[in-house]
PDB file of N, CA and C in Angstrom:
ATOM      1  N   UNK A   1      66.280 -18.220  27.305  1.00  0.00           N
ATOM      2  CA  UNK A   1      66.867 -17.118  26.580  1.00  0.00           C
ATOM      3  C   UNK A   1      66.655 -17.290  25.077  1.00  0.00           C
ATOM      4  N   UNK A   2      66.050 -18.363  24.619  1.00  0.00           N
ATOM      5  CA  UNK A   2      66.176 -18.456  23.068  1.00  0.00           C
ATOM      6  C   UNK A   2      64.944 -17.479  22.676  1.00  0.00           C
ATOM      7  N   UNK A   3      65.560 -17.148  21.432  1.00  0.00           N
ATOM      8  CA  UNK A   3      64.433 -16.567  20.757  1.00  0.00           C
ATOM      9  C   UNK A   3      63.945 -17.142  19.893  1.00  0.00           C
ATOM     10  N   UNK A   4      62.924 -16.177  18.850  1.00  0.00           N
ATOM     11  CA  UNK A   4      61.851 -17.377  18.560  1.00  0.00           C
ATOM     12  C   UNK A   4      62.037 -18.641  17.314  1.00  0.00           C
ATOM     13  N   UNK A   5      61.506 -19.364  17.348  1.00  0.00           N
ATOM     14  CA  UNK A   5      62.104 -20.674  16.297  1.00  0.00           C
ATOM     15  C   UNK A   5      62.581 -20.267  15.040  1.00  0.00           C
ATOM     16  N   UNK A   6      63.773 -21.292  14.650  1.00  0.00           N
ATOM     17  CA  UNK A   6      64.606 -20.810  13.540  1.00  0.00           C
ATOM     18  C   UNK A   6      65.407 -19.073  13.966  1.00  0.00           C
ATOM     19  N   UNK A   7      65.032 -18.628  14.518  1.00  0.00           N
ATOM     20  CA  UNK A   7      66.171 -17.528  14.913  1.00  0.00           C
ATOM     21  C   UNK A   7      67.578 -18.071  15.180  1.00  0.00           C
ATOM     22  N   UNK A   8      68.867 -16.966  14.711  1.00  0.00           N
ATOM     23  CA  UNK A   8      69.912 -17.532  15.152  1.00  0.00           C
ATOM     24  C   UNK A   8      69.978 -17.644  16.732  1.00  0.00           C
ATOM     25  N   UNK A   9      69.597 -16.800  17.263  1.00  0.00           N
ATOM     26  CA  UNK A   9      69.454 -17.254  18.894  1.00  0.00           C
ATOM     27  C   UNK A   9      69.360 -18.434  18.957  1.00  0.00           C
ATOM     28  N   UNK A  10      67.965 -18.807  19.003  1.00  0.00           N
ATOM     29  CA  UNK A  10      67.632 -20.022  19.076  1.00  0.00           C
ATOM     30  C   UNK A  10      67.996 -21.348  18.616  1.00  0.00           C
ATOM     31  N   UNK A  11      68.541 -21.199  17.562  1.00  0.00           N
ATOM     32  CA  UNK A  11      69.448 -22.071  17.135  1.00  0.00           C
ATOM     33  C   UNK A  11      71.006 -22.042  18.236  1.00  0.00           C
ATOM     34  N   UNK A  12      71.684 -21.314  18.444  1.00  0.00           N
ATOM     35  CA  UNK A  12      72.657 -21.348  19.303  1.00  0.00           C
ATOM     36  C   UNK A  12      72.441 -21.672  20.429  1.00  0.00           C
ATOM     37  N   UNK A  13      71.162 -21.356  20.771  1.00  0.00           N
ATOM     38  CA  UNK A  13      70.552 -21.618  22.446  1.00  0.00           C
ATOM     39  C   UNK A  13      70.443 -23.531  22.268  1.00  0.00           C
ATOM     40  N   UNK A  14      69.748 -23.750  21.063  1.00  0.00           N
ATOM     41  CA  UNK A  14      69.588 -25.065  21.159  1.00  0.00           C
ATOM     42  C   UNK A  14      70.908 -26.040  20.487  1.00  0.00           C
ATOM     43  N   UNK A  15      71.868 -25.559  20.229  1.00  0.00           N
ATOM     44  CA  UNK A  15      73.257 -25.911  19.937  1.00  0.00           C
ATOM     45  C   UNK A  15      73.787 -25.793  21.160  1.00  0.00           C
ATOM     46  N   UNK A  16      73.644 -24.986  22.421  1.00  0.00           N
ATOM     47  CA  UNK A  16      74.125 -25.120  23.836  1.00  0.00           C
ATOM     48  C   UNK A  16      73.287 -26.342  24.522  1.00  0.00           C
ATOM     49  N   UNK A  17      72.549 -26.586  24.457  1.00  0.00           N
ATOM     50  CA  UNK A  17      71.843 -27.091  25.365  1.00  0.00           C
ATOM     51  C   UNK A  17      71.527 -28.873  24.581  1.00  0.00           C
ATOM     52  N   UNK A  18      72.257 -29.474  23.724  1.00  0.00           N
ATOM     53  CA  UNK A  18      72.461 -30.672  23.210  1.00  0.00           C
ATOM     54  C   UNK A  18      73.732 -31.361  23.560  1.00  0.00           C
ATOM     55  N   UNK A  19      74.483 -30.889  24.537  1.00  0.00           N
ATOM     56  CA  UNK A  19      76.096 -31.145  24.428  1.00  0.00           C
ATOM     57  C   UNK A  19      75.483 -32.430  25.925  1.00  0.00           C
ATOM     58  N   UNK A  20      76.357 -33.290  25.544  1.00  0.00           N
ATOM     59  CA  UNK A  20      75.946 -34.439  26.655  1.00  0.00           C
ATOM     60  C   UNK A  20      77.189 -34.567  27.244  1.00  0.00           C
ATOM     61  N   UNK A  21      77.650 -34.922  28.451  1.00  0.00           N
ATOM     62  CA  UNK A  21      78.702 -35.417  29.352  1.00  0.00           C
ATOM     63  C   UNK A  21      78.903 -36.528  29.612  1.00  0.00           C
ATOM     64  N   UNK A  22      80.290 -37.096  29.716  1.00  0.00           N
ATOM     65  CA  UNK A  22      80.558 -38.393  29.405  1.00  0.00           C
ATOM     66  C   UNK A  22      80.602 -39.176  30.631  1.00  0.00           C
ATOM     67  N   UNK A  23      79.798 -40.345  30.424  1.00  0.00           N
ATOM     68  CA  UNK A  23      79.977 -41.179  31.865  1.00  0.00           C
ATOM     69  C   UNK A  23      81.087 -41.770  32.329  1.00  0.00           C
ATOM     70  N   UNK A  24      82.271 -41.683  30.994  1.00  0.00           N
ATOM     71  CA  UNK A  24      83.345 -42.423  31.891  1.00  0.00           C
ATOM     72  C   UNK A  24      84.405 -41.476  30.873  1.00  0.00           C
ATOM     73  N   UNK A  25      85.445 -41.176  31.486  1.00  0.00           N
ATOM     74  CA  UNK A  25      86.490 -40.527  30.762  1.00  0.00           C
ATOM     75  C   UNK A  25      86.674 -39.382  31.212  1.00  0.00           C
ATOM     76  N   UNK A  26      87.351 -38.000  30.889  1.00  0.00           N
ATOM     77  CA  UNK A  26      87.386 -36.616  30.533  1.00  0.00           C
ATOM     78  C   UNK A  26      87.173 -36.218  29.403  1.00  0.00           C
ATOM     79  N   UNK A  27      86.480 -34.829  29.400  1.00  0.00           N
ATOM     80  CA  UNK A  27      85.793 -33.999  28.353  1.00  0.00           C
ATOM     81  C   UNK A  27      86.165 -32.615  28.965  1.00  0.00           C
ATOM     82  N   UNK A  28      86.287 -31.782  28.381  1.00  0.00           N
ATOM     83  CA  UNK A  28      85.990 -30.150  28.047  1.00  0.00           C
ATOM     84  C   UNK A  28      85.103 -29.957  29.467  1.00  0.00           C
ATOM     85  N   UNK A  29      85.334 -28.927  30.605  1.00  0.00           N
ATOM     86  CA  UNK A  29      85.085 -28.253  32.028  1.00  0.00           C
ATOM     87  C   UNK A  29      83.415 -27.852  30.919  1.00  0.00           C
ATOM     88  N   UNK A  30      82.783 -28.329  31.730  1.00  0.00           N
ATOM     89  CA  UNK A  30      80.775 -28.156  31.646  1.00  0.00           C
ATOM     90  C   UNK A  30      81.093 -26.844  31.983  1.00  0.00           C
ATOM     91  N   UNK A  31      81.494 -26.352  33.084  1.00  0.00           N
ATOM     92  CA  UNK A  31      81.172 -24.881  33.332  1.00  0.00           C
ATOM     93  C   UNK A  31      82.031 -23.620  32.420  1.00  0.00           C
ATOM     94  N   UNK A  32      83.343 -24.223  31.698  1.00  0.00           N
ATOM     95  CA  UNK A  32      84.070 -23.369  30.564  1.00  0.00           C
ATOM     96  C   UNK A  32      83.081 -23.205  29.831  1.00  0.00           C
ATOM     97  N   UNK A  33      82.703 -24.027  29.163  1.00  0.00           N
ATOM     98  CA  UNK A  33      81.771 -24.172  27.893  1.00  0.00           C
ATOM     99  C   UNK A  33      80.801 -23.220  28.057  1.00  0.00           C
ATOM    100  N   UNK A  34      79.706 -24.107  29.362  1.00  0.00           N
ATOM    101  CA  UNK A  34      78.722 -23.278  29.333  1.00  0.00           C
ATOM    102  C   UNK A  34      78.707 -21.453  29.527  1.00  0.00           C
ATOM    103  N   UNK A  35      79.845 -20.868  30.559  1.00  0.00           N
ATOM    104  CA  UNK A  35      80.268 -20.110  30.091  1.00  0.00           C
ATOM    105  C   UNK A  35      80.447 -19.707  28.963  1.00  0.00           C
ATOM    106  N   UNK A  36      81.080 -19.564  27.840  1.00  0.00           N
ATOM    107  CA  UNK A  36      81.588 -19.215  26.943  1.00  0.00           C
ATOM    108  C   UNK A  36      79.992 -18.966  25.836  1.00  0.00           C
ATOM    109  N   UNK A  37      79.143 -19.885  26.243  1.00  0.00           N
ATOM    110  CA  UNK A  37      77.996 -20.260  25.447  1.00  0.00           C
ATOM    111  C   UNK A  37      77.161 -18.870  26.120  1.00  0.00           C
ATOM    112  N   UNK A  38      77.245 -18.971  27.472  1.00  0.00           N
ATOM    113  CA  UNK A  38      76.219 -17.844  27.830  1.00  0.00           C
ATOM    114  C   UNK A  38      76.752 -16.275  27.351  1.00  0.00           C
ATOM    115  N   UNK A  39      77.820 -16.688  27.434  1.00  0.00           N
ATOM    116  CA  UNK A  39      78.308 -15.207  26.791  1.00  0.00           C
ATOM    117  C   UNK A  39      78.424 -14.609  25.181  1.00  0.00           C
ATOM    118  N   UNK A  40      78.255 -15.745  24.869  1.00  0.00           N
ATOM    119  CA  UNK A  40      77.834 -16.070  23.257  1.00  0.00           C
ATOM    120  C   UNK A  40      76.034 -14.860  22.949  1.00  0.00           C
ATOM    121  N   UNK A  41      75.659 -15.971  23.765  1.00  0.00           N
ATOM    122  CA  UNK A  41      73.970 -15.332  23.742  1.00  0.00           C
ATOM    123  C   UNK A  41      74.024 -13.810  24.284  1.00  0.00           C
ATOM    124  N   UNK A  42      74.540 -13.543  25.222  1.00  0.00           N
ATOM    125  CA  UNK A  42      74.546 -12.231  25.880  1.00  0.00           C
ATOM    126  C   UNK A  42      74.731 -11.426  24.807  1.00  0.00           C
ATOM    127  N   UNK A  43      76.333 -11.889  24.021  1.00  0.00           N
ATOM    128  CA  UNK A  43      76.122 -10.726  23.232  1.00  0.00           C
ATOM    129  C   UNK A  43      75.894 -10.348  21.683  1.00  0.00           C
ATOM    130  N   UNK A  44      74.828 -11.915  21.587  1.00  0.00           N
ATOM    131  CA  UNK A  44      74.056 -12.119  20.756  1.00  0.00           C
ATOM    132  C   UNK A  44      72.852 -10.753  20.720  1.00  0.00           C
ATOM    133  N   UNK A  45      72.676 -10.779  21.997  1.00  0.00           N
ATOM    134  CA  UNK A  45      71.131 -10.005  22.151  1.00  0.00           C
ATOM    135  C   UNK A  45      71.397  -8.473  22.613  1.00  0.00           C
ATOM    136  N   UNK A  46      72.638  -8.383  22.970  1.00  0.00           N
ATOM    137  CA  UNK A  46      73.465  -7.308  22.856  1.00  0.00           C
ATOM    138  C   UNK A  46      73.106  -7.052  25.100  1.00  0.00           C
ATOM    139  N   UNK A  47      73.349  -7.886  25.214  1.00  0.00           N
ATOM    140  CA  UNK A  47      73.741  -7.744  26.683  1.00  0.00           C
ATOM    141  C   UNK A  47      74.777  -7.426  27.861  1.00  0.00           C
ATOM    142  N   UNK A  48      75.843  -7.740  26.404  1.00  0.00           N
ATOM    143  CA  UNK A  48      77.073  -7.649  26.885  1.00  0.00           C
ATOM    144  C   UNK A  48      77.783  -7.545  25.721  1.00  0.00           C
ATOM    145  N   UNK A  49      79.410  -7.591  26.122  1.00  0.00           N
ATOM    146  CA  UNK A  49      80.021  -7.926  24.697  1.00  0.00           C
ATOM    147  C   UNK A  49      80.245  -9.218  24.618  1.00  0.00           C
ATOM    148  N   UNK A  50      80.683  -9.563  23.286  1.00  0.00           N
ATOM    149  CA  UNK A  50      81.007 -11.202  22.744  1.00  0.00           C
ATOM    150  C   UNK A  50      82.183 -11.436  23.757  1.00  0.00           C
ATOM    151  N   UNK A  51      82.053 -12.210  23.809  1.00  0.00           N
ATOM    152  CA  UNK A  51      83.508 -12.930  24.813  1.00  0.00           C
ATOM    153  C   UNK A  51      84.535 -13.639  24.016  1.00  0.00           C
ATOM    154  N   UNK A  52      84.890 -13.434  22.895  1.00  0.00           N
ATOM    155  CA  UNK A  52      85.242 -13.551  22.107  1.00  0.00           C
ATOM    156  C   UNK A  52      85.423 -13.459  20.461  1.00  0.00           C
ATOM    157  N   UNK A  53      86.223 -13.193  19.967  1.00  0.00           N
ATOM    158  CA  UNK A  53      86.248 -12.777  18.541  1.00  0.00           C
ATOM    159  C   UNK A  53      85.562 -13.923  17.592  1.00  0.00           C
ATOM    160  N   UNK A  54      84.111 -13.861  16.846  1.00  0.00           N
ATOM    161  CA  UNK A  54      83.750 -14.985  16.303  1.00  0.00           C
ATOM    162  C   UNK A  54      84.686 -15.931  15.333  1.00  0.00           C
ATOM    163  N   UNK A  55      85.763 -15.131  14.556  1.00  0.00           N
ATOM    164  CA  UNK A  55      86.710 -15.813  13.992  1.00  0.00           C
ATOM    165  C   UNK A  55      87.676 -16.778  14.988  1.00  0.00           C
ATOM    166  N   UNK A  56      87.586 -16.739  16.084  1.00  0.00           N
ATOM    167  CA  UNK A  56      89.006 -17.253  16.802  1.00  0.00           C
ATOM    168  C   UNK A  56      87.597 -19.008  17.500  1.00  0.00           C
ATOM    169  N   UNK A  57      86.585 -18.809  16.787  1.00  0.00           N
ATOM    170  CA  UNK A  57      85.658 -20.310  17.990  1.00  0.00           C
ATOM    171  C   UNK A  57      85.975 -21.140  17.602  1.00  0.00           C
ATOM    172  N   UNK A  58      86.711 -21.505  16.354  1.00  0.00           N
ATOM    173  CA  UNK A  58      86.924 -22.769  16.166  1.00  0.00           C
ATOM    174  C   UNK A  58      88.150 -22.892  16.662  1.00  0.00           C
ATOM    175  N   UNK A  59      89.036 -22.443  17.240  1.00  0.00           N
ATOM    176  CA  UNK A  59      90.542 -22.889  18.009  1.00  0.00           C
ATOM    177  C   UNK A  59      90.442 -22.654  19.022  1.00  0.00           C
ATOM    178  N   UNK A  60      88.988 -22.629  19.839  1.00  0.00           N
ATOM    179  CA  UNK A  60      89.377 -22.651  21.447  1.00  0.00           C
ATOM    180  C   UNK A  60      89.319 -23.836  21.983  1.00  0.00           C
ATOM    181  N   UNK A  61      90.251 -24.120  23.113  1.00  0.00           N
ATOM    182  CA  UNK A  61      89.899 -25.406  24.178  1.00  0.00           C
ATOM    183  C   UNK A  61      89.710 -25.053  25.325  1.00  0.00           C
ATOM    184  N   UNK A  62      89.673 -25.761  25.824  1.00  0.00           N
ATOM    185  CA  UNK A  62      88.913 -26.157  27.395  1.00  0.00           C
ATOM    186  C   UNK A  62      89.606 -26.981  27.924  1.00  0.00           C
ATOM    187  N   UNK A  63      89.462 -26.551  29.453  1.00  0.00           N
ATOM    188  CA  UNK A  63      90.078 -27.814  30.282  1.00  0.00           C
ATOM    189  C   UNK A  63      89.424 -29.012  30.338  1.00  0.00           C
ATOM    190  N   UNK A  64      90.328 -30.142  30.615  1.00  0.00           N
ATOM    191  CA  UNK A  64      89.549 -31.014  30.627  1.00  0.00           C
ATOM    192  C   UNK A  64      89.475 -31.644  31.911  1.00  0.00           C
ATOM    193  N   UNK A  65      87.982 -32.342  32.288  1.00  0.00           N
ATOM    194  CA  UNK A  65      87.449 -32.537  33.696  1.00  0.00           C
ATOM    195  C   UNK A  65      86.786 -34.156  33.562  1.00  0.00           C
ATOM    196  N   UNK A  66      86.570 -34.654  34.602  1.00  0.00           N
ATOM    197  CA  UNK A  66      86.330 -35.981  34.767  1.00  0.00           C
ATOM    198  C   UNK A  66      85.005 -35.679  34.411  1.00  0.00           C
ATOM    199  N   UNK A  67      84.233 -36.589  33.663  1.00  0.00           N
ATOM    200  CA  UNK A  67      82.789 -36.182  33.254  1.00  0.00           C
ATOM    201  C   UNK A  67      82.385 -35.278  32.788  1.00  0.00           C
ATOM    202  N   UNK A  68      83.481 -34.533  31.640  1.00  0.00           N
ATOM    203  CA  UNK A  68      82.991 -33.301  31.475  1.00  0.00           C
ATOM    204  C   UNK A  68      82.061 -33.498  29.328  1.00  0.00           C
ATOM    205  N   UNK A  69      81.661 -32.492  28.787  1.00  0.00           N
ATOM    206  CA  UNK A  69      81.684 -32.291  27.696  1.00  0.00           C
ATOM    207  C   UNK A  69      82.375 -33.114  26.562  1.00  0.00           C
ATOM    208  N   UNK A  70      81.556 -33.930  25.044  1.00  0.00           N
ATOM    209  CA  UNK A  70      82.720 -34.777  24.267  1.00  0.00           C
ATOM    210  C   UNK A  70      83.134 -33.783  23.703  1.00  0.00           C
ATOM    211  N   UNK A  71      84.354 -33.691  23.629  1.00  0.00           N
ATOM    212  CA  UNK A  71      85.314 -33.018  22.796  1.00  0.00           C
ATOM    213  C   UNK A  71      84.722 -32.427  21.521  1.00  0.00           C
ATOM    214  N   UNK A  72      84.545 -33.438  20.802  1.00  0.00           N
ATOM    215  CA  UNK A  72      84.422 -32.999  19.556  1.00  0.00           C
ATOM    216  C   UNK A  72      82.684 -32.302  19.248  1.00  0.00           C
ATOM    217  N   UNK A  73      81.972 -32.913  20.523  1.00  0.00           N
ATOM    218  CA  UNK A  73      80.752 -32.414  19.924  1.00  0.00           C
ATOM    219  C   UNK A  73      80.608 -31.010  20.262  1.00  0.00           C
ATOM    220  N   UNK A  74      81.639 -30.121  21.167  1.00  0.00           N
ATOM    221  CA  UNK A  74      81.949 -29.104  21.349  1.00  0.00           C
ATOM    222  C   UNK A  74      82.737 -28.142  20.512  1.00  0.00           C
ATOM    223  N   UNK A  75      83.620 -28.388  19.737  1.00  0.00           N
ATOM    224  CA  UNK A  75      84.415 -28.553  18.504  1.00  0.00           C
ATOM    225  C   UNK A  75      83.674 -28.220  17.518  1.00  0.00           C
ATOM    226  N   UNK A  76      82.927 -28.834  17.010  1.00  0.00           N
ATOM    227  CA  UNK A  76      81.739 -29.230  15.815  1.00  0.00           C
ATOM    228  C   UNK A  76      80.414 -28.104  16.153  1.00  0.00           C
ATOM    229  N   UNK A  77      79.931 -27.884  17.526  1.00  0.00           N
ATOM    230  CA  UNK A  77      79.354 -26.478  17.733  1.00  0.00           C
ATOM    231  C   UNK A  77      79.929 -25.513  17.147  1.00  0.00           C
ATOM    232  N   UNK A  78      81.224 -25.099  18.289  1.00  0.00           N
ATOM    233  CA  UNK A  78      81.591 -23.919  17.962  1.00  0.00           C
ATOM    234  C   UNK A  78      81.757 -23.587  16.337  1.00  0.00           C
ATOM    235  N   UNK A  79      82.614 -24.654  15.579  1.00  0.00           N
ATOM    236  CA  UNK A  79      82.404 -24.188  14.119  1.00  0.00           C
ATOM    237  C   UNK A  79      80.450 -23.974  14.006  1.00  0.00           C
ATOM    238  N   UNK A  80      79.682 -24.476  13.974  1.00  0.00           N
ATOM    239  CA  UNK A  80      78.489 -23.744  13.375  1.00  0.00           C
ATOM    240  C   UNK A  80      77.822 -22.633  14.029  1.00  0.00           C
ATOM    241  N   UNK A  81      78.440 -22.337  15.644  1.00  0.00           N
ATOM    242  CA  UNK A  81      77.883 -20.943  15.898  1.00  0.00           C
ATOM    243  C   UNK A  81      78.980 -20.152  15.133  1.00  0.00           C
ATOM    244  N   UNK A  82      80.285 -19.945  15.002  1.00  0.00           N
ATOM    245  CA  UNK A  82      80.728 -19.297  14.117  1.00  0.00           C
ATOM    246  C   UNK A  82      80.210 -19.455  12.710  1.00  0.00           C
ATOM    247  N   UNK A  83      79.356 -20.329  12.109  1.00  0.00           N
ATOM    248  CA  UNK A  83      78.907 -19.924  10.324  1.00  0.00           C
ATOM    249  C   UNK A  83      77.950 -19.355  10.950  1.00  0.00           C
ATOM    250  N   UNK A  84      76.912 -19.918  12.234  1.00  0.00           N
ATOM    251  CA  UNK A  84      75.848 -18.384  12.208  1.00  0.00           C
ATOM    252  C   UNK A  84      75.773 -17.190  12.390  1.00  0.00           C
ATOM    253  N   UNK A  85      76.793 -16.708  12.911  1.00  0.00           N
ATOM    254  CA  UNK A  85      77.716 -15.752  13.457  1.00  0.00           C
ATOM    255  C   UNK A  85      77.966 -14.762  12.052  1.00  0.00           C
ATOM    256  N   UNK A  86      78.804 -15.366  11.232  1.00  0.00           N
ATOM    257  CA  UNK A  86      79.081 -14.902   9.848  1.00  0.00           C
ATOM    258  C   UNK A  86      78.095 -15.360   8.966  1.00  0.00           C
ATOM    259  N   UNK A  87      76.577 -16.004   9.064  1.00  0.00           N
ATOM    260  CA  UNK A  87      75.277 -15.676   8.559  1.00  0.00           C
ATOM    261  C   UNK A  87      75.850 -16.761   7.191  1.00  0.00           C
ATOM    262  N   UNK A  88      76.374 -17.719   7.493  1.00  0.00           N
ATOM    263  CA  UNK A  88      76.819 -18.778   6.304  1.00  0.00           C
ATOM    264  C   UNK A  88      75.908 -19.847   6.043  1.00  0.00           C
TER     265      UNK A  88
END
Protein backbone atom coordinates (compact mmCIF):
# COMPACT_ATOMS: atom_id res chain seq x y z
CA UNK A 1 0.00 0.00 0.00
CA UNK A 2 2.85 2.53 0.30
CA UNK A 3 3.21 5.09 -2.00
CA UNK A 4 5.99 6.33 -3.68
CA UNK A 5 9.37 7.11 -1.66
CA UNK A 6 9.44 9.95 0.74
CA UNK A 7 5.59 10.27 0.36
CA UNK A 8 3.70 10.66 3.57
CA UNK A 9 2.12 7.31 2.80
CA UNK A 10 5.04 5.76 2.60
CA UNK A 11 6.57 6.99 5.32
CA UNK A 12 3.56 5.84 7.59
CA UNK A 13 3.45 2.55 5.70
CA UNK A 14 7.11 2.20 6.68
CA UNK A 15 6.52 3.56 10.35
CA UNK A 16 3.84 0.49 10.45
CA UNK A 17 5.81 -2.04 9.37
CA UNK A 18 9.18 -1.41 11.84
CA UNK A 19 7.29 -2.11 15.13
CA UNK A 20 8.95 -5.45 16.51
CA UNK A 21 7.24 -7.83 19.21
CA UNK A 22 8.62 -8.75 22.30
CA UNK A 23 10.00 -12.17 23.03
CA UNK A 24 9.33 -12.14 26.56
CA UNK A 25 6.85 -9.86 28.40
CA UNK A 26 3.51 -7.96 27.23
CA UNK A 27 3.18 -5.21 24.68
CA UNK A 28 0.25 -3.38 22.94
CA UNK A 29 -2.46 -6.37 20.95
CA UNK A 30 -0.31 -6.69 17.21
CA UNK A 31 -3.73 -6.85 15.80
CA UNK A 32 -5.11 -3.28 17.72
CA UNK A 33 -2.26 -1.56 16.31
CA UNK A 34 -2.10 -3.00 13.14
CA UNK A 35 -5.60 -2.18 12.84
CA UNK A 36 -5.59 1.24 13.73
CA UNK A 37 -2.43 1.59 11.25
CA UNK A 38 -4.45 0.10 8.35
CA UNK A 39 -7.04 2.43 8.90
CA UNK A 40 -4.65 5.20 9.15
CA UNK A 41 -3.57 4.43 5.42
CA UNK A 42 -7.14 3.82 4.22
CA UNK A 43 -7.93 7.06 5.00
CA UNK A 44 -4.82 8.41 4.07
CA UNK A 45 -5.64 7.51 0.40
CA UNK A 46 -9.13 8.32 1.01
CA UNK A 47 -10.54 4.74 1.23
CA UNK A 48 -12.30 5.13 4.04
CA UNK A 49 -12.57 7.48 6.86
CA UNK A 50 -9.70 8.11 9.48
CA UNK A 51 -10.44 5.96 12.37
CA UNK A 52 -9.65 8.44 14.35
CA UNK A 53 -9.21 12.14 15.06
CA UNK A 54 -5.37 12.88 14.16
CA UNK A 55 -5.17 15.12 17.28
CA UNK A 56 -6.35 12.38 19.80
CA UNK A 57 -2.90 9.55 18.37
CA UNK A 58 -0.84 10.44 20.81
CA UNK A 59 -3.26 9.31 23.87
CA UNK A 60 -4.34 6.11 22.53
CA UNK A 61 -3.63 2.63 24.18
CA UNK A 62 -3.94 -0.73 23.50
CA UNK A 63 -4.45 -3.81 25.15
CA UNK A 64 -1.88 -5.47 26.28
CA UNK A 65 -1.00 -9.19 25.03
CA UNK A 66 1.73 -11.70 25.72
CA UNK A 67 4.22 -10.99 22.87
CA UNK A 68 2.66 -8.21 21.71
CA UNK A 69 4.11 -4.61 20.32
CA UNK A 70 6.98 -2.32 22.68
CA UNK A 71 5.00 0.12 24.13
CA UNK A 72 6.79 2.91 23.56
CA UNK A 73 7.94 2.22 20.08
CA UNK A 74 4.22 2.43 19.36
CA UNK A 75 3.82 5.62 21.39
CA UNK A 76 6.76 7.35 19.60
CA UNK A 77 4.97 6.32 16.04
CA UNK A 78 1.83 7.49 16.67
CA UNK A 79 3.28 10.99 17.75
CA UNK A 80 5.12 11.20 14.20
CA UNK A 81 2.19 9.93 12.11
CA UNK A 82 0.32 12.65 13.86
CA UNK A 83 3.28 15.54 12.84
CA UNK A 84 2.76 13.95 9.31
CA UNK A 85 -0.69 14.17 9.52
CA UNK A 86 -0.47 17.99 10.51
CA UNK A 87 2.49 18.22 7.69
CA UNK A 88 5.10 19.29 10.73
Amino acid sequence: MAGPPGSDLHRVDKIRRSFEVRRFGSGYDPEQVDRLFDGILGGMTGRGPMPVNPKDLDTLRFGLVPGGYFEAEVDAALKDVQDILFGR
